[in-house]
Protein backbone atom coordinates (compact mmCIF):
# COMPACT_ATOMS: atom_id res chain seq x y z
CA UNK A 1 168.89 53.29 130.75
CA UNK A 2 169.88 49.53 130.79
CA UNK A 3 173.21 48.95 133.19
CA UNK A 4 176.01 46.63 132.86
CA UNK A 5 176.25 45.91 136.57
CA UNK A 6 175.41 44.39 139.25
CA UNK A 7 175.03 41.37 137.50
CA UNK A 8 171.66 39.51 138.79
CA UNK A 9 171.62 36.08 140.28
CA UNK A 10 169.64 33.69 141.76
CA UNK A 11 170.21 31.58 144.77
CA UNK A 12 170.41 28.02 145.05
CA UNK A 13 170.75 27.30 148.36
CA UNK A 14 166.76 27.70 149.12
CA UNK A 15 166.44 24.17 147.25
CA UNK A 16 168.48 23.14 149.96
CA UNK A 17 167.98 25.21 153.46
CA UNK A 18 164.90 24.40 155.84
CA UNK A 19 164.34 21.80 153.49
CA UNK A 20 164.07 17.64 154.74
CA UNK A 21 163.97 14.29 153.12
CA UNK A 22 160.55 12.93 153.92
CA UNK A 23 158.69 15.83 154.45
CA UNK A 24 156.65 17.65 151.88
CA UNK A 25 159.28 20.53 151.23
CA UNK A 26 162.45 18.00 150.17
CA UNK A 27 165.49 19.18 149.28
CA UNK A 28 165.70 20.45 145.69
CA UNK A 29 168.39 19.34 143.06
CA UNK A 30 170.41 21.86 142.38
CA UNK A 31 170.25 20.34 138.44
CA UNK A 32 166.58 21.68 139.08
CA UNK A 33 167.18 24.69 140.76
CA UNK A 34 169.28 25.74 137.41
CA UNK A 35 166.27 24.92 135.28
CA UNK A 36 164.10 26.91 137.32
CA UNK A 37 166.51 29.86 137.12
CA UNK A 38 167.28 29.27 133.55
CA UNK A 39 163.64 29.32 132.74
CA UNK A 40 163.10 32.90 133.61
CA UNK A 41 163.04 35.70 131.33
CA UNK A 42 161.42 39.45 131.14
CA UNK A 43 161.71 41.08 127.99
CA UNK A 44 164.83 38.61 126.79
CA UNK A 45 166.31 39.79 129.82
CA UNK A 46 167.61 36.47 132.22
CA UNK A 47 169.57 35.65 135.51
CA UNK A 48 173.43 36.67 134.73
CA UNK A 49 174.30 33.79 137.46
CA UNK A 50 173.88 31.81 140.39
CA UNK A 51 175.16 32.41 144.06
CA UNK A 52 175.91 28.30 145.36
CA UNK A 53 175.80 26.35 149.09
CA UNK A 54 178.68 24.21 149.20
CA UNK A 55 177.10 21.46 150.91
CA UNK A 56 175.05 18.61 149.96
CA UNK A 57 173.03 17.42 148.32
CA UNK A 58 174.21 20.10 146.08
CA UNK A 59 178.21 19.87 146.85
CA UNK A 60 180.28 17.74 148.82
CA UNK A 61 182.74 20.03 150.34
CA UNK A 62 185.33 17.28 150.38
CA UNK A 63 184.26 16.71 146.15
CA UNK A 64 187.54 15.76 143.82
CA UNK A 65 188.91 18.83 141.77
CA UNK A 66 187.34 16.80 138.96
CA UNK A 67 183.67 16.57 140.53
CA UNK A 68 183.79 20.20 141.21
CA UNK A 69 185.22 21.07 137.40
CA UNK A 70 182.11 18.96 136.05
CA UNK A 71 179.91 21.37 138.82
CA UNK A 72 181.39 24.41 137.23
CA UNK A 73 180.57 22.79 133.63
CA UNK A 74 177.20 21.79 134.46
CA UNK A 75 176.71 26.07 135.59
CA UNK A 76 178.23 27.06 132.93
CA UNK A 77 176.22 25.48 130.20
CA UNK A 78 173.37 27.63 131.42
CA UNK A 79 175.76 30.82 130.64
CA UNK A 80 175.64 31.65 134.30
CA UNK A 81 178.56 32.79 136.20
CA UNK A 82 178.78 31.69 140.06
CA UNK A 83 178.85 34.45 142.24
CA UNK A 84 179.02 34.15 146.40
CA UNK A 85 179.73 31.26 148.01
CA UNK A 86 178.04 30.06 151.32
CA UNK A 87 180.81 28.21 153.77
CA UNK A 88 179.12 25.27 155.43
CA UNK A 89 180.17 26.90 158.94
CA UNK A 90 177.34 25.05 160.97
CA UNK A 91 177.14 22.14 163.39
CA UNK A 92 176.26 19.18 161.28
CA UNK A 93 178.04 20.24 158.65
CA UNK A 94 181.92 21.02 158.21
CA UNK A 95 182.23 23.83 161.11
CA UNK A 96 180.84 24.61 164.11
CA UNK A 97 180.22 27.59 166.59
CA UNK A 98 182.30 30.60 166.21
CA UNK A 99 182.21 31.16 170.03
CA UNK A 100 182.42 27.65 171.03
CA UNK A 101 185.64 25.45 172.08
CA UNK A 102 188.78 25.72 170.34
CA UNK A 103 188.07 22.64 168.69
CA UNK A 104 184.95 23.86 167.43
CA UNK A 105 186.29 27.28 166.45
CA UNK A 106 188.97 25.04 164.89
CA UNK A 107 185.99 23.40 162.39
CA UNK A 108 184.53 26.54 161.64
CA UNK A 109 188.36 27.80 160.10
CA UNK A 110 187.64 24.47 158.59
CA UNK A 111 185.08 25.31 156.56
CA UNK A 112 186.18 28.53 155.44
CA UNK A 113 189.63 26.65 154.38
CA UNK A 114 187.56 23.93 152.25
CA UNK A 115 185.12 26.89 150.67
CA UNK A 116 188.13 28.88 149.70
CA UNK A 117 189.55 25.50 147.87
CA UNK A 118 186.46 25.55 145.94
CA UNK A 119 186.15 29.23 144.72
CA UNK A 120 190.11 28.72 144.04
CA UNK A 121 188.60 25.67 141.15
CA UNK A 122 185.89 27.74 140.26
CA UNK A 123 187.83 30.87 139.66
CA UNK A 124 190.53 28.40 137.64
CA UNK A 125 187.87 27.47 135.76
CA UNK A 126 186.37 30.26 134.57
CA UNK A 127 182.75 30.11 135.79
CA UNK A 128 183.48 32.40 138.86
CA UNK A 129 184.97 35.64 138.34
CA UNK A 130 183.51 37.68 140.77
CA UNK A 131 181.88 37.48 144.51
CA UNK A 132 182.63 36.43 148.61
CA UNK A 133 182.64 33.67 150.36
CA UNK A 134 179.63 34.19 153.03
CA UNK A 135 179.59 33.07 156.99
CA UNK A 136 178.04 33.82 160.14
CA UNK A 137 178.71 32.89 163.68
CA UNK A 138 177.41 29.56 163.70
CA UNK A 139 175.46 29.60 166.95
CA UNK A 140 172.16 31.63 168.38
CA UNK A 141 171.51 34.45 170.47
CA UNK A 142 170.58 33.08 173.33
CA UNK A 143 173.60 31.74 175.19
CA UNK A 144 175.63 34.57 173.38
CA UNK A 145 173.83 36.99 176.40
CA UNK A 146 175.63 35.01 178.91
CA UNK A 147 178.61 36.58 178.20
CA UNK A 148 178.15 39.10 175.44
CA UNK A 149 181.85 41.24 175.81
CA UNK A 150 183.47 37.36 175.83
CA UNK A 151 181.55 36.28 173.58
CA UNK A 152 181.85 39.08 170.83
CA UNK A 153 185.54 38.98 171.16
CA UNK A 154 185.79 34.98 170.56
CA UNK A 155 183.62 35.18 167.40
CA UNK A 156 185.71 38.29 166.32
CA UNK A 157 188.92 35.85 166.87
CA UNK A 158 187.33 32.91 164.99
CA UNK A 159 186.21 35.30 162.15
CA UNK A 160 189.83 36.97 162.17
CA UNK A 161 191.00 33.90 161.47
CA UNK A 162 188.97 32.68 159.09
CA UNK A 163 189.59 36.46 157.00
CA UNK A 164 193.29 35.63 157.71
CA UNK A 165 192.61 31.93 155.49
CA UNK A 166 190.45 33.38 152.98
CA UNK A 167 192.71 36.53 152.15
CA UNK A 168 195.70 33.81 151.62
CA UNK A 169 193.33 32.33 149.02
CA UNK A 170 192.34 36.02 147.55
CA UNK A 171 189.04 35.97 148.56
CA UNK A 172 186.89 37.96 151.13
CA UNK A 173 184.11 37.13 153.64
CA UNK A 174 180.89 38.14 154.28
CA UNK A 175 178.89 37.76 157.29
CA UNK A 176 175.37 38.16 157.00
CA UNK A 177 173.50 39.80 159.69
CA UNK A 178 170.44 37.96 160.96
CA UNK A 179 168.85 37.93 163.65
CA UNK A 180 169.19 34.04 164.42
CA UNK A 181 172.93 34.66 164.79
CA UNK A 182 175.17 35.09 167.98
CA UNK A 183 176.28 38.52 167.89
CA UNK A 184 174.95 39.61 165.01
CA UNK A 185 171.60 39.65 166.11
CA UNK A 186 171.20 43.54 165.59
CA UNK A 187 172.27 46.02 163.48
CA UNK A 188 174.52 47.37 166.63
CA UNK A 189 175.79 44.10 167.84
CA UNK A 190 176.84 43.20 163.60
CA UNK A 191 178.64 46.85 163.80
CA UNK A 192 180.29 46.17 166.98
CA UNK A 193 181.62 42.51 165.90
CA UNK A 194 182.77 44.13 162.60
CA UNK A 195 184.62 46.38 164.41
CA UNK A 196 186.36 44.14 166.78
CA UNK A 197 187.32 42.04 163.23
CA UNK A 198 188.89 45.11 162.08
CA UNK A 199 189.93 43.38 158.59
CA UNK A 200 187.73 45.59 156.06
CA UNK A 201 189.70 44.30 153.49
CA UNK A 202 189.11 40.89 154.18
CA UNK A 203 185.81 41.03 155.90
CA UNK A 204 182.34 42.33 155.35
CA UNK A 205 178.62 42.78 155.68
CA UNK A 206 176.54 40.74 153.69
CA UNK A 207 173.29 42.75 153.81
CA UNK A 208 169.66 40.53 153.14
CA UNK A 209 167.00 43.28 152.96
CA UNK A 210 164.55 40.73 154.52
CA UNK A 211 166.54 40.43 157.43
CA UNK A 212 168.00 43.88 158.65
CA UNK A 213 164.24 44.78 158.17
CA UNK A 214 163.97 42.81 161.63
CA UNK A 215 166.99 45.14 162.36
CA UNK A 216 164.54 47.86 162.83
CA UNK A 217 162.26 45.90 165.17
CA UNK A 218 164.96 44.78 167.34
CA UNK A 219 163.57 41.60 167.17
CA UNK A 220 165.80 39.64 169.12
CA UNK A 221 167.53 42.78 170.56
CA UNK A 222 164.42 45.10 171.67
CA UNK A 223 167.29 47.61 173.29
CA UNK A 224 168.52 48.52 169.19
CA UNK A 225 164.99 48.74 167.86
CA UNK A 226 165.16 51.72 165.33
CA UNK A 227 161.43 51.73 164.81
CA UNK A 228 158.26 50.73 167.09
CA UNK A 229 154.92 48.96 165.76
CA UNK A 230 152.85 51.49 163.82
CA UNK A 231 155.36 53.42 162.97
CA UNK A 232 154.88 55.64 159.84
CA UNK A 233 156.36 56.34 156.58
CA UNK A 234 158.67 59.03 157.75
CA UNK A 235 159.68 57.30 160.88
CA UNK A 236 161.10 54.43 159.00
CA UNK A 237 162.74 55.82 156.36
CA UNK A 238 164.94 57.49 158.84
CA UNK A 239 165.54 54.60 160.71
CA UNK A 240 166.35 53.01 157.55
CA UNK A 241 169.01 55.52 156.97
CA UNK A 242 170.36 55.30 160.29
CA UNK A 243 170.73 51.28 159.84
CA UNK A 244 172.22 51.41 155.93
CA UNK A 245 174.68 54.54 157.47
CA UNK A 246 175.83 52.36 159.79
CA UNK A 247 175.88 49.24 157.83
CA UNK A 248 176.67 50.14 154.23
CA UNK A 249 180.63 50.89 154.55
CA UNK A 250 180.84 47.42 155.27
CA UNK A 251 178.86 45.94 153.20
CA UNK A 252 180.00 43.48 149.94
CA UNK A 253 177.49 41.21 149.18
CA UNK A 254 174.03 41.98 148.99
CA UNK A 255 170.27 40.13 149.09
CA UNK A 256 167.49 41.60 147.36
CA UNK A 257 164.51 40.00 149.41
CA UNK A 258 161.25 41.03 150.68
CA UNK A 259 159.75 40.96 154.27
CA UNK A 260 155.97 40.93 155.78
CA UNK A 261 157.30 41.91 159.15
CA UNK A 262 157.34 38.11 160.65
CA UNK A 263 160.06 35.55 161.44
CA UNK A 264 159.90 32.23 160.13
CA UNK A 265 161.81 28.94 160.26
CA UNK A 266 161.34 25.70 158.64
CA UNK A 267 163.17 22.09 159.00
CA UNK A 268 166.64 22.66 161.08
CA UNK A 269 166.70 26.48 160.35
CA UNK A 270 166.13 28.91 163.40
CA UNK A 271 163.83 31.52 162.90
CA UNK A 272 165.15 34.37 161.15
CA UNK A 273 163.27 37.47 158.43
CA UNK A 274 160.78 35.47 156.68
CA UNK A 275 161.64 35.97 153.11
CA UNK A 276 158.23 36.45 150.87
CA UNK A 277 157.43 36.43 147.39
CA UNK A 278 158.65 39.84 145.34
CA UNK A 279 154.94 40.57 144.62
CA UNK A 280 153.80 39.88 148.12
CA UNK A 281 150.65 42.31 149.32
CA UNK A 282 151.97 42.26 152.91
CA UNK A 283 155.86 43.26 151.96
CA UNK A 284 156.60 45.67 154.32
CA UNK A 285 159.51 47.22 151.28
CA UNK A 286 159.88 49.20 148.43
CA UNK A 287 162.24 46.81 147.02
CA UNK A 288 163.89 49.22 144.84
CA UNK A 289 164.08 52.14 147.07
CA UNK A 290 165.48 50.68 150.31
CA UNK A 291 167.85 48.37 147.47
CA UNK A 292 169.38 52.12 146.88
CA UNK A 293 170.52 52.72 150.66
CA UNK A 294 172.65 49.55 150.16
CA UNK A 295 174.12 49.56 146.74
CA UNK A 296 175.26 53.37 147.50
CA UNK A 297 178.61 53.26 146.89
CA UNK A 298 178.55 49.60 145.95
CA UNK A 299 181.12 49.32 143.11
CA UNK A 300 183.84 51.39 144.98
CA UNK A 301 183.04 48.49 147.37
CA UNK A 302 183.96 45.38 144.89
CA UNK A 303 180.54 44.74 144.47
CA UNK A 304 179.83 42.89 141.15
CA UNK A 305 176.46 41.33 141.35
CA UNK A 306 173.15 41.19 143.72
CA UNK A 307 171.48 37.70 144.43
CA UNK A 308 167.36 37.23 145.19
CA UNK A 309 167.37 35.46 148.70
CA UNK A 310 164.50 33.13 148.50
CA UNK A 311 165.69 31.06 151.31
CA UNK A 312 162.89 28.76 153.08
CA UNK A 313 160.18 29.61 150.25
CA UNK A 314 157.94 26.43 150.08
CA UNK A 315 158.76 23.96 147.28
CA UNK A 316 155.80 24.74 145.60
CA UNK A 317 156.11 28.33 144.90
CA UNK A 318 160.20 27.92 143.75
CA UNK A 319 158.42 25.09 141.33
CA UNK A 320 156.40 28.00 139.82
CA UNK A 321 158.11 29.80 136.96
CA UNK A 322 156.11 33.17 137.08
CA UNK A 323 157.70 33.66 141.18
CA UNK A 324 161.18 33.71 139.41
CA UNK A 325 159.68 35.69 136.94
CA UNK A 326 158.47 38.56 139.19
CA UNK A 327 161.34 38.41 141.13
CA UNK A 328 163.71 38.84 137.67
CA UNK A 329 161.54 41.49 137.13
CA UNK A 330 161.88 43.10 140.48
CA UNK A 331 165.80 42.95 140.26
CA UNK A 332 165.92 44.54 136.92
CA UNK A 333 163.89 47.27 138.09
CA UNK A 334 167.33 47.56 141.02
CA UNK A 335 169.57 47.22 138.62
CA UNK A 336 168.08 49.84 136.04
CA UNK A 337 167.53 52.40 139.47
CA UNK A 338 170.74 51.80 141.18
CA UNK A 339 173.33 50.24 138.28
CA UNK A 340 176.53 51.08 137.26
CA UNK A 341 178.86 49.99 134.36
């Protein structure tokens, strides 16, 4: 049986992220990224949409309503819809940490402010009809165990804040649990800070399958390891459960991705679940089966669409049609498992 929803989109920030000028994995138009996603098809069946990185060289977050109108044309002409939206929350770009200074807290509102200014065009437009606006915490780990109590509660303030913003604008956020984020590191820590938010209504869980599969390692949090090396089939589908349990109520945006077990960074980009190809012989998921924990429930949720995550894939493989291909293929196979109309 063939579904209406989720609608299936690609991303187009992994022409952008991990990527450096002068290196031999450059940034990637996004003009070309569309192409690429354009190009695919299984069985006349094609992307439904796009989710977008407001940054550049893709967007300037500072662009003129008329710049951003001629963005929404240029996506639209492909008869893709924009989806998610990623805030440019980091240092170096519009924001910065989310448990730093109140001047850096300050620039991380920022950036939520300028992102919801965008969606507001897109939505105006037409080309976006559905879909968050995505964050994180904007700063590792590692100094976040200094203080971790302190530290939770200032990102909670920063991210109430923010949620305050975006609901103004009537949009929601989603952070998105990795493990190369300050306080959401693990799947307990991303509970707890969720929690101390306390806005479901304004804020979420966006849930990458590639990264809460490092979740289950306790990669970077070894005390909230669900699972130990070697474990077996039955072990980690009940640690699986456990995670999505915890997880899932939260969650409105969601990755489809696949993960070999390893971390991997590239350019600026911290390590974090190395995302691999959908066909990849050392994917540690069943793509469609663990896609089911997650999208449990989705629709009652807001959820509208799912989005491939092919962040820090070399340039080479997203310049080969038959990975986008597989991967359209793989998310159809979600979608006709898991979908809703």
């Amino acid at each position: 049986m063939s579904h209406a929803l989720p609608k299936l989109h690609n991303a187009m920030w992994p022409g952008l992220v991990g990527k450096e000028e002068g290196t031999d994995h450059p940034p990637i138009s996004l003009e070309r990224m569309l192409e690429l996603t354009a190009a695919a098809s299984v069985n006349g069946q094609g992307f439904d949409g796009i989710d977008y990185f407001l940054f550049h060289p893709h967007t300037d977050p500072d662009a003129s309503d008329d710049d951003l109108r001629r963005i929404a044309d240029l996506i639209a002409g492909y008869g893709f819809k924009v989806g998610s939206l990623v805030a440019p929350v980091w240092p170096g770009t519009v924001g910065d940490s989310a448990m730093g200074t109140p001047v850096q807290r300050g620039k991380f509102v920022d950036a939520v402010r300028k992102a919801c200014r965008i969606a507001r065009i897109f939505n105006e437009h037409g080309v976006r009809e559905y879909g968050v606006i995505r964050i994180d915490s904007a700063s590792g780990p590692q100094t976040w165990y200094d203080d971790p109590a302190g530290n939770t509660k200032k990102i909670a303030a920063t991210f109430r804040e923010a949620a305050t913003v975006a609901a103004g604008h009537g949009e929601r956020l989603a952070a998105e649990g990795e493990i190369c984020w300050a306080g959401m590191h693990s799947w307990k820590d991303m509970v707890d800070l969720l929690e101390a938010v306390d806005m479901p209504g304004s804020l979420g869980f966006q849930a990458d399958m590639a990264h809460t599969y490092l979740y289950l390692l306790g990669y970077n949090a070894p005390e909230h390891a669900l699972l130990k090396e070697g474990y077996s089939d039955e072990q980690f589908w009940a640690a699986y459960k456990s995670m999505t349990d915890a997880l899932r109520p939260w969650t409105i945006d969601f990755h489809i991705a696949q993960n070999d077990g390893q971390v991997h960074g590239t350019g600026s980009h911290d390590k974090t679940g190395k995302h691999c190809p959908a066909d990849d012989p050392n994917g540690k998921l069943d793509i469609v089966k663990c896609a089911g924990y997650w999208l449990d429930g989705a629709a009652e949720r807001g959820i509208r669409h799912i989005c491939w995550d092919g962040c820090m894939f070399p340039n080479q493989m997203l310049e080969t049609p038959s990975t986008w291909n597989t991967i359209l293929a793989a998310m159809i196979k979600v979608r006709d498992a898991h979908g809703w109309e």
